[in-house]
PDB file of N, CA and C in Angstrom:
ATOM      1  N   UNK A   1     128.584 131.343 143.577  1.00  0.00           N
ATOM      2  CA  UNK A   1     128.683 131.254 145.003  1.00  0.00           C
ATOM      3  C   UNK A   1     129.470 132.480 145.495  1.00  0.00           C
ATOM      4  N   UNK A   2     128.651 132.751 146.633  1.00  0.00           N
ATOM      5  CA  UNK A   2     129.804 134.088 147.097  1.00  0.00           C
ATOM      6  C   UNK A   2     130.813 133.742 148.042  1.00  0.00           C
ATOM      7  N   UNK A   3     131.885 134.618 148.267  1.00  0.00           N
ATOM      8  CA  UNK A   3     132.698 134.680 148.902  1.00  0.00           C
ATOM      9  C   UNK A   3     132.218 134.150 150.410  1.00  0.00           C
ATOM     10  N   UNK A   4     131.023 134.657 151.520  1.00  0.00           N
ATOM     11  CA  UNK A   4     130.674 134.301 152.397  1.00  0.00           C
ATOM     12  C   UNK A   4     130.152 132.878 152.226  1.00  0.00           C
ATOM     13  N   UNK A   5     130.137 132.136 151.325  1.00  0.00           N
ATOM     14  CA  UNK A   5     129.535 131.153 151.188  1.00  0.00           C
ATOM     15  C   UNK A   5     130.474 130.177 151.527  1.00  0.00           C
ATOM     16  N   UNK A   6     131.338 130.353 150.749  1.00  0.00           N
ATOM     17  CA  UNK A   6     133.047 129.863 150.529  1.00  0.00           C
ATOM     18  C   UNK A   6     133.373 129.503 152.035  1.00  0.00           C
ATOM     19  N   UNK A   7     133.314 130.896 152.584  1.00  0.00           N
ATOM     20  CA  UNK A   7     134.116 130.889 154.126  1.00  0.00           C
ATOM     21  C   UNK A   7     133.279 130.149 154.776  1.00  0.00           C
ATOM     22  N   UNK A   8     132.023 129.949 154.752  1.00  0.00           N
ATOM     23  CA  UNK A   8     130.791 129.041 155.388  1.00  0.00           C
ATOM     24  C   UNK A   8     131.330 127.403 155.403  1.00  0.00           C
ATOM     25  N   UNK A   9     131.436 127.605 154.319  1.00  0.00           N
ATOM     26  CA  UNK A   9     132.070 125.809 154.183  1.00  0.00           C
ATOM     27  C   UNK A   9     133.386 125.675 153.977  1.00  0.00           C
ATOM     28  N   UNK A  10     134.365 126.589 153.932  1.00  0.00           N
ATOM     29  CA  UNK A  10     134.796 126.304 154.589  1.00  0.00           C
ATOM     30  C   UNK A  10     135.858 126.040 155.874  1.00  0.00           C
ATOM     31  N   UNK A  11     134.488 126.602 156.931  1.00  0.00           N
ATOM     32  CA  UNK A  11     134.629 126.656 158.314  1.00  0.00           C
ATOM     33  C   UNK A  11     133.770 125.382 158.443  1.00  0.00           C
ATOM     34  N   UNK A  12     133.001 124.773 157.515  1.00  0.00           N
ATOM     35  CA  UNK A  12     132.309 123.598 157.694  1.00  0.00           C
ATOM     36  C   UNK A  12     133.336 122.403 157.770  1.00  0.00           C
ATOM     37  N   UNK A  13     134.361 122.748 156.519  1.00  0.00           N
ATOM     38  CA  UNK A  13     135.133 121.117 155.981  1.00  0.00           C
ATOM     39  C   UNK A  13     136.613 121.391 157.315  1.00  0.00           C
ATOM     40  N   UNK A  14     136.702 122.247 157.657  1.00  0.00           N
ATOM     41  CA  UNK A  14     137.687 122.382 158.843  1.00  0.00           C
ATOM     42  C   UNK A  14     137.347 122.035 160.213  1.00  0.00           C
ATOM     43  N   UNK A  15     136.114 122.672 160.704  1.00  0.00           N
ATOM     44  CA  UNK A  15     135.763 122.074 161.231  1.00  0.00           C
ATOM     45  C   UNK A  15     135.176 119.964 161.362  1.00  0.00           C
ATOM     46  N   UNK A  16     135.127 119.604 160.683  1.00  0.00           N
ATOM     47  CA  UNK A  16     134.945 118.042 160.295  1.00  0.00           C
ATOM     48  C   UNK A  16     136.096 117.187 160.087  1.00  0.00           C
ATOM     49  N   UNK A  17     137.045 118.055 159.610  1.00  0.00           N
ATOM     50  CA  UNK A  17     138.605 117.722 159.857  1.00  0.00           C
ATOM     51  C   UNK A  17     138.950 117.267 160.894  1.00  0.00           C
ATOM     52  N   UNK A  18     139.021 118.270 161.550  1.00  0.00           N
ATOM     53  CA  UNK A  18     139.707 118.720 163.100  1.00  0.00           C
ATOM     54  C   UNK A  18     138.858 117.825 163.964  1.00  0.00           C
ATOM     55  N   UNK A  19     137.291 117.669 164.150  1.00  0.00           N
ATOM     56  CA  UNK A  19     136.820 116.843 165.064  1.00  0.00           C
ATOM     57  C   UNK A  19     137.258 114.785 164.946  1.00  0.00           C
ATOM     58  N   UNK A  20     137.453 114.947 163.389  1.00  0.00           N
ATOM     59  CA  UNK A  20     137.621 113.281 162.803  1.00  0.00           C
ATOM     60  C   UNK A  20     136.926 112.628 162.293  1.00  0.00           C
ATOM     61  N   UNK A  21     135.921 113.491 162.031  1.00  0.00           N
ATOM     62  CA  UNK A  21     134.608 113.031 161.525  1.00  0.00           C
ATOM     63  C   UNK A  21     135.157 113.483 159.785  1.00  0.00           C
ATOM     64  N   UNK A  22     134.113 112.651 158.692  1.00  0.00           N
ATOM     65  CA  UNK A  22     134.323 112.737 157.353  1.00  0.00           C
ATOM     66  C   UNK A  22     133.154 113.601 156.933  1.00  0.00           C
ATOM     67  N   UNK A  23     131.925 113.450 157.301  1.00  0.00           N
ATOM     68  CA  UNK A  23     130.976 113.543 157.057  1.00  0.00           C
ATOM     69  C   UNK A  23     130.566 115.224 157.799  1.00  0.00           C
ATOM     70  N   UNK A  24     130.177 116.472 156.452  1.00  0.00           N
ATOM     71  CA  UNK A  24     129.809 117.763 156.365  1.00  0.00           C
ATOM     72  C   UNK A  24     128.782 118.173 156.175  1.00  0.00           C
ATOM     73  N   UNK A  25     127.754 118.847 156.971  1.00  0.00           N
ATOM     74  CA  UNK A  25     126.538 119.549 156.252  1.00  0.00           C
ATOM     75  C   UNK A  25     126.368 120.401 156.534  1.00  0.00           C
ATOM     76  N   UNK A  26     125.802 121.092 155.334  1.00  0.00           N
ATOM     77  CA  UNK A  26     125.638 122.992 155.151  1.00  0.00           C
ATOM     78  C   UNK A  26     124.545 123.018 154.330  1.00  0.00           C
ATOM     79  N   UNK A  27     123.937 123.942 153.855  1.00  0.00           N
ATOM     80  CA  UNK A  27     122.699 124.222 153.251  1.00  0.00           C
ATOM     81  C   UNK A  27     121.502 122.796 153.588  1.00  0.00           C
ATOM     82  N   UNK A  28     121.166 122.224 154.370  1.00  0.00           N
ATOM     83  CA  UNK A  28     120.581 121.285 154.200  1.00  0.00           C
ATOM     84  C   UNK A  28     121.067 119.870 153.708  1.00  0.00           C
ATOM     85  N   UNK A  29     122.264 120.083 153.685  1.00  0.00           N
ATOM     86  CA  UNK A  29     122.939 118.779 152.423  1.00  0.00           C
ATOM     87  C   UNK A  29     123.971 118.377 153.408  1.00  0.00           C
ATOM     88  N   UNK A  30     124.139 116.652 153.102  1.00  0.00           N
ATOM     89  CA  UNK A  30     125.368 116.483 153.576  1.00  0.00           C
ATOM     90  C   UNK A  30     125.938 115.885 152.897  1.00  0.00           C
ATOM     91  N   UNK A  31     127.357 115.552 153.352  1.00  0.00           N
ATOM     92  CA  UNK A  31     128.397 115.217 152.423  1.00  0.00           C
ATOM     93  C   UNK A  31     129.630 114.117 153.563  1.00  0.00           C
ATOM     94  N   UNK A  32     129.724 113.251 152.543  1.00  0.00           N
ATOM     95  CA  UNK A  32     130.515 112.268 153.692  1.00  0.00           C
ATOM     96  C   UNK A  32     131.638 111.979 152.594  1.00  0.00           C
ATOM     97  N   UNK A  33     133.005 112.135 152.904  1.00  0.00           N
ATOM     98  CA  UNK A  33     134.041 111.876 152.342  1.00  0.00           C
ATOM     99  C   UNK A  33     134.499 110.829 152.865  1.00  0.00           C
ATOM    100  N   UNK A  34     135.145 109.891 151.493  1.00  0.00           N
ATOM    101  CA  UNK A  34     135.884 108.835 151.765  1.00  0.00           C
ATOM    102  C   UNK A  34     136.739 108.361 152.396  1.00  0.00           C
ATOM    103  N   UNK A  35     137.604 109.836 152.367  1.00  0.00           N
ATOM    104  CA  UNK A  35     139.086 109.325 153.229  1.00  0.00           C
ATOM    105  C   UNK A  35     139.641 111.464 153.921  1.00  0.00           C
ATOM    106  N   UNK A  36     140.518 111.157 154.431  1.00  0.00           N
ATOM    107  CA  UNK A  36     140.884 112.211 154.807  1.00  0.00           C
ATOM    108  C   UNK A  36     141.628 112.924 154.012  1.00  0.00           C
ATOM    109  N   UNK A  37     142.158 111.996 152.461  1.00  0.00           N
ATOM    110  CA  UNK A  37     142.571 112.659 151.614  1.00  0.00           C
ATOM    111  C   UNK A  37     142.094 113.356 151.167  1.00  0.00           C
ATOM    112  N   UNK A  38     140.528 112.859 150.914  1.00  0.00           N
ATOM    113  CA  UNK A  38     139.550 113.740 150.239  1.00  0.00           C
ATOM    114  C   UNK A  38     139.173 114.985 150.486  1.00  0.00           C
ATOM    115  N   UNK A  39     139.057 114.706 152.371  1.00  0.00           N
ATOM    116  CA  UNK A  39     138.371 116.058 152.743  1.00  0.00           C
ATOM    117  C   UNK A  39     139.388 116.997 152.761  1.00  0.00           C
ATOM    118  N   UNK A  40     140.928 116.626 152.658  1.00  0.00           N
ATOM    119  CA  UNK A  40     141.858 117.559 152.867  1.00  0.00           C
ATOM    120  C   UNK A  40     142.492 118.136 151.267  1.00  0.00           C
ATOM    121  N   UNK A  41     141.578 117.508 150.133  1.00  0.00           N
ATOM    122  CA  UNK A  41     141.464 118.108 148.657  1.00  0.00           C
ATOM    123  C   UNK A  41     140.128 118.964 148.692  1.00  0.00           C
ATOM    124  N   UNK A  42     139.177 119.081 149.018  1.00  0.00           N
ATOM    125  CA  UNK A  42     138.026 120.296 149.110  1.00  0.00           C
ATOM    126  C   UNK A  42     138.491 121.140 149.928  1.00  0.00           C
ATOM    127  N   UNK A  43     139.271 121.414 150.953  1.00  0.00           N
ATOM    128  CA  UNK A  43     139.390 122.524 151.825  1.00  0.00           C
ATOM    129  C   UNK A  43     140.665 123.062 150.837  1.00  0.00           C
ATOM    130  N   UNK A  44     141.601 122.600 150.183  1.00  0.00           N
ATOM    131  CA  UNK A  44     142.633 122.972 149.073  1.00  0.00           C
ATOM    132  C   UNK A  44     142.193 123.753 148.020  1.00  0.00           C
ATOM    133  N   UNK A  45     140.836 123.366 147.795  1.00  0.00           N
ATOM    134  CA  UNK A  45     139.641 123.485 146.611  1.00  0.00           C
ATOM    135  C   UNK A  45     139.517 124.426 147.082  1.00  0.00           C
ATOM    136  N   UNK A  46     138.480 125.189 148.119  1.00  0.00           N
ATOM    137  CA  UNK A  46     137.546 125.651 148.874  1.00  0.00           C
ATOM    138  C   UNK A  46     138.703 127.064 149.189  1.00  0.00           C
ATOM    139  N   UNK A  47     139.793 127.027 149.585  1.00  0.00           N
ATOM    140  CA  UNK A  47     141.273 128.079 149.747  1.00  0.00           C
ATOM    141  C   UNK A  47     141.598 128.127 148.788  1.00  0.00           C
ATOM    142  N   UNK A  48     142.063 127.585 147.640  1.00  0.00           N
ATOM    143  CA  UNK A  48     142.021 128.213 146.307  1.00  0.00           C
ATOM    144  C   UNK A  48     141.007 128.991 145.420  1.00  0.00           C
ATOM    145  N   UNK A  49     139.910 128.797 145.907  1.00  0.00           N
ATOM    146  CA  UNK A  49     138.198 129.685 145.149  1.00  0.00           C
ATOM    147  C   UNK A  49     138.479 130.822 145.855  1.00  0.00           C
ATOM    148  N   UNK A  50     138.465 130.479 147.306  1.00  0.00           N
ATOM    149  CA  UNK A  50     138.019 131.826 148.817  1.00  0.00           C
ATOM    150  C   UNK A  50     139.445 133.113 147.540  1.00  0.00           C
ATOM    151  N   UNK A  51     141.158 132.441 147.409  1.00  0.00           N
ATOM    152  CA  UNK A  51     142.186 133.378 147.358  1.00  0.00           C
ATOM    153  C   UNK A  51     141.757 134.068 146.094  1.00  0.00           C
ATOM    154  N   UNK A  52     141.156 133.112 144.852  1.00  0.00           N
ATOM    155  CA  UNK A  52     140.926 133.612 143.611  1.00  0.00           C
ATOM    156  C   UNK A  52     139.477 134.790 143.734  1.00  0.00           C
ATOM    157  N   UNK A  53     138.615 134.794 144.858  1.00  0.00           N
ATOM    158  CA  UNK A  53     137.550 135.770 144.996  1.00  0.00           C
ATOM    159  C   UNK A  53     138.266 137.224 146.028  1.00  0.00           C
ATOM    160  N   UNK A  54     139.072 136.943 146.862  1.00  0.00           N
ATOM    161  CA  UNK A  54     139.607 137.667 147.566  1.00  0.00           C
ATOM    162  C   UNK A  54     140.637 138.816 146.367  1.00  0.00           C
ATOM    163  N   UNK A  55     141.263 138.077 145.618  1.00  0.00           N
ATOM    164  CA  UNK A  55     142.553 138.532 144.578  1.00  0.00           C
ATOM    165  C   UNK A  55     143.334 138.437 145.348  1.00  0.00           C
ATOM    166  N   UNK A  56     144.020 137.381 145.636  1.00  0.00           N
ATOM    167  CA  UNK A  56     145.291 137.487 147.025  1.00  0.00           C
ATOM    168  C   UNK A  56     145.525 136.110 146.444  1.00  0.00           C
ATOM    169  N   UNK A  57     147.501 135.794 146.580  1.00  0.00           N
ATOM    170  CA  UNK A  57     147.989 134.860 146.124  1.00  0.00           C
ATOM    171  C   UNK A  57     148.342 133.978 147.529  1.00  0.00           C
ATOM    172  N   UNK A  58     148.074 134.533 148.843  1.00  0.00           N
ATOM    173  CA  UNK A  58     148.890 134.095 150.180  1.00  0.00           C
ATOM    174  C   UNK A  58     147.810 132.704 150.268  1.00  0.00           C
ATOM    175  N   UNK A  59     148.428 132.062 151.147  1.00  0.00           N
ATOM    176  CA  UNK A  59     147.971 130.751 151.207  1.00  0.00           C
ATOM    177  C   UNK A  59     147.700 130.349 152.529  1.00  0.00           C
ATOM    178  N   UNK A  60     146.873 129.434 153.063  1.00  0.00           N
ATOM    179  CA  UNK A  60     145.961 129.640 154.490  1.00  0.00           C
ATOM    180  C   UNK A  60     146.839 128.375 154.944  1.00  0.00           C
ATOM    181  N   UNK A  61     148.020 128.347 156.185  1.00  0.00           N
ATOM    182  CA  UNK A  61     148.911 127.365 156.979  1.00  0.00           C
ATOM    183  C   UNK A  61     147.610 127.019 157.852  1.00  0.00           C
ATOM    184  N   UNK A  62     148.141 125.223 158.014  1.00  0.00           N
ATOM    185  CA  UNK A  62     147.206 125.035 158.892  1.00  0.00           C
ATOM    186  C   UNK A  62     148.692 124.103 159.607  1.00  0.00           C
ATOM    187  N   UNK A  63     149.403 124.345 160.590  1.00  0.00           N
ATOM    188  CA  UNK A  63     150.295 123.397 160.839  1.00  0.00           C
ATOM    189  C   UNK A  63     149.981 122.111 161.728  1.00  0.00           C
ATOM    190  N   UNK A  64     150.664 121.034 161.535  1.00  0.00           N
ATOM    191  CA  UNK A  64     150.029 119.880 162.312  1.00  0.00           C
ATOM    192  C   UNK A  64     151.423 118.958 162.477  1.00  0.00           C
ATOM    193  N   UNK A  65     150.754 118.149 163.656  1.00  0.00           N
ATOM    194  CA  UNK A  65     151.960 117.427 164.072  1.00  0.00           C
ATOM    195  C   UNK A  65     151.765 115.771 163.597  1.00  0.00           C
ATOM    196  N   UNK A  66     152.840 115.110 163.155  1.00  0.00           N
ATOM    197  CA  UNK A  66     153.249 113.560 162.688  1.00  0.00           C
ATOM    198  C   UNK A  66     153.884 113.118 163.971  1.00  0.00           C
ATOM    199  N   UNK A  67     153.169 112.127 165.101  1.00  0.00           N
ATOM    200  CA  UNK A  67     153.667 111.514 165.620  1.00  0.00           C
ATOM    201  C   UNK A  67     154.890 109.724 164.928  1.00  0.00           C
ATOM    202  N   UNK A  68     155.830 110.124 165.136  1.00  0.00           N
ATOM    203  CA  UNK A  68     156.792 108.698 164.494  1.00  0.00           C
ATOM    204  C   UNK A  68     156.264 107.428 165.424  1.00  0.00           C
ATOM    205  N   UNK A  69     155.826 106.469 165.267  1.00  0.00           N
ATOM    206  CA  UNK A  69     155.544 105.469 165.566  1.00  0.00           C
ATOM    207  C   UNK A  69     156.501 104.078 165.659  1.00  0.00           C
TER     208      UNK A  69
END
């Protein structure tokens, strides 16, 4: 898989994040994750492949807020 492929999905699994939805499709295929743990272990996945094709050790912040309840 190439590098543009990588960034393809994922701008796919971030995007699907961010809207709240589980469920991703790219090449024709989709993909529905279980929990938000999941989808937030492939985009971990997906930034660890992209840094190891790039050769770069920096790491992609996505910051977010915990409302206390």
């Amino acid at each position: 898989m190439t590098l543009d492929e990588f960034k393809i999905r994922h701008s796919a699994l971030l995007a699907a994040r961010y809207s709240g939805t589980r469920s991703v499709s790219y090449d024709g295929k989709t993909v529905t994750y279980g929990s938000d743990a999941e989808l937030a272990a492939a985009i971990g996945d997906i930034e660890r492949r992209i840094a190891a094709l790039e050769n770069t050790s920096r790491r992609i912040l996505r910051p977010f807020a915990v409302k206390d309840l």
